[in-house]
C-alpha atoms as a PDB file:
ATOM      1  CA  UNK A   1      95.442 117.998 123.195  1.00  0.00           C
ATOM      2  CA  UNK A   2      93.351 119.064 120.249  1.00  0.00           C
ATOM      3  CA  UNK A   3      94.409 120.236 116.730  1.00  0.00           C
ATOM      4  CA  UNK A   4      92.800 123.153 115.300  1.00  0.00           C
ATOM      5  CA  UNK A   5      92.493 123.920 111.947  1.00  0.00           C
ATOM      6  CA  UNK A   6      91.557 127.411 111.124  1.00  0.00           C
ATOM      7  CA  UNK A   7      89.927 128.082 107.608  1.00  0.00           C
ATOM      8  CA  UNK A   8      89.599 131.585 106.647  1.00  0.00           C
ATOM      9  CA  UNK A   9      88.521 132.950 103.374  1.00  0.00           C
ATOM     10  CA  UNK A  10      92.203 133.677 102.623  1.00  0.00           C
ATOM     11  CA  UNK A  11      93.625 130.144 102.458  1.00  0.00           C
ATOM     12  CA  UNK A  12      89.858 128.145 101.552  1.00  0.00           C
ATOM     13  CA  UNK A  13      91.091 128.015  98.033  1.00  0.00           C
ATOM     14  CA  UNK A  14      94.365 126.752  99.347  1.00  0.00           C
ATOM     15  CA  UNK A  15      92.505 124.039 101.230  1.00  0.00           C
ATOM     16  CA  UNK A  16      90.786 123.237  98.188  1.00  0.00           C
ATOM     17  CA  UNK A  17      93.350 121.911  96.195  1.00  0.00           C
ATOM     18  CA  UNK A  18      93.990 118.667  95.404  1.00  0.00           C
ATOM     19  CA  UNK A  19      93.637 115.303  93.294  1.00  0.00           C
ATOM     20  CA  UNK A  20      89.735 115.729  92.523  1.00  0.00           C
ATOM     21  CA  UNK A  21      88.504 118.077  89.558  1.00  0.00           C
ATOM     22  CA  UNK A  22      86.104 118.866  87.282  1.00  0.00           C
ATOM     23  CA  UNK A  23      85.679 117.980  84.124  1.00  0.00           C
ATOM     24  CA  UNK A  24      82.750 119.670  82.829  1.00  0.00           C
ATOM     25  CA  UNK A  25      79.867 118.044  84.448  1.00  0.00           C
ATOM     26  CA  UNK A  26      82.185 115.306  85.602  1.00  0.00           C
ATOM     27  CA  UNK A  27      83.978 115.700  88.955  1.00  0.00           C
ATOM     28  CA  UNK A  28      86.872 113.186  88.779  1.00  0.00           C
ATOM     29  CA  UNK A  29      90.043 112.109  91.205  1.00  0.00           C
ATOM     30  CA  UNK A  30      93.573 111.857  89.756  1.00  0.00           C
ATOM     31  CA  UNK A  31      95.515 108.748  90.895  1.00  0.00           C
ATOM     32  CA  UNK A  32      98.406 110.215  90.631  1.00  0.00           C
ATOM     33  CA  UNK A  33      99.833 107.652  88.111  1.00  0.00           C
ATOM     34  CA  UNK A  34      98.589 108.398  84.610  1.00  0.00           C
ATOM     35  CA  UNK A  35      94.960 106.994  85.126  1.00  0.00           C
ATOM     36  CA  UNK A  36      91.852 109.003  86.130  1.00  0.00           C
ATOM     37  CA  UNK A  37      88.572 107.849  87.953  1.00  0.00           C
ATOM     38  CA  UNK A  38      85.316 109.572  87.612  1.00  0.00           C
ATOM     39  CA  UNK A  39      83.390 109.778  90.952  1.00  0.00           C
ATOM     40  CA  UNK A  40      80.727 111.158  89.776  1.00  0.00           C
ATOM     41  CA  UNK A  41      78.112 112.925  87.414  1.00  0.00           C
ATOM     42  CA  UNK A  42      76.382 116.019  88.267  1.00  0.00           C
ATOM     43  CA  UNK A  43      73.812 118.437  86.641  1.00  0.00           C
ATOM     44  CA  UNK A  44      76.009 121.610  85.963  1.00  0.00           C
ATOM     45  CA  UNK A  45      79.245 122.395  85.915  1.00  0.00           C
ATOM     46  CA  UNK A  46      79.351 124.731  89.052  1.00  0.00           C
ATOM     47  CA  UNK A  47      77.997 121.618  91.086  1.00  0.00           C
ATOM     48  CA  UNK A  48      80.879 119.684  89.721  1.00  0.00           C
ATOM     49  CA  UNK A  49      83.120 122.201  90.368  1.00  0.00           C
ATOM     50  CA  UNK A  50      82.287 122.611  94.337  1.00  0.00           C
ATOM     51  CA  UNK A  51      81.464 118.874  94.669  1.00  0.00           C
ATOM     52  CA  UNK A  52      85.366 118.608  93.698  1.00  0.00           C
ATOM     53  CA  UNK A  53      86.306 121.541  95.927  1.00  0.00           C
ATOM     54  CA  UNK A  54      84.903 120.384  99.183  1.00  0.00           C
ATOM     55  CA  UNK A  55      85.891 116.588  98.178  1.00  0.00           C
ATOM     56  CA  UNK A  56      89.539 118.136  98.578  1.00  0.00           C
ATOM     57  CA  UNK A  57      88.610 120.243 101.317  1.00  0.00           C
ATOM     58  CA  UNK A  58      87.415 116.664 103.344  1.00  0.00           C
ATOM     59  CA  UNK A  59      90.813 114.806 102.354  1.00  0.00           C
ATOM     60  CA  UNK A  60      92.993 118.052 103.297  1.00  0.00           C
ATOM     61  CA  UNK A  61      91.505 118.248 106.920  1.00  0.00           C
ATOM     62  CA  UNK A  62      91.172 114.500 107.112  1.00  0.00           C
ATOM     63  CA  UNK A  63      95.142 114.708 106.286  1.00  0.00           C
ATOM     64  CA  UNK A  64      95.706 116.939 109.136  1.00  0.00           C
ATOM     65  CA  UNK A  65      93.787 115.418 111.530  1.00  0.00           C
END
């Protein structure tokens, strides 16, 4: 038995939520307990912004797997 997840361009931003975000040029991960981590540094703030994106997208379908 296999589990399929379908992404479609209707529920992508929906499977991009979660505890990482960006901060400017920072993309960082909320512990959920009043402290923040940054995981990294990039160059512009759109590559921050999708590095966090598809960092949620990875734990969502990891989740589900």
């Amino acid at each position: 038995m296999t589990n399929k997840i379908e992404i479609t361009k209707e529920n992508l931003e929906e499977s991009c939520d979660g505890n990482y975000f960006s901060d400017d040029v920072a993309v960082k991960y909320d512990l959920q307990n009043g402290e923040i981590n940054v995981v990294a540094y990039c160059i512009c703030k759109n590559t921050a912004n999708s590095m966090a994106k598809g960092l949620n997208l990875y734990n969502n379908l990891k989740e589900e797997l």
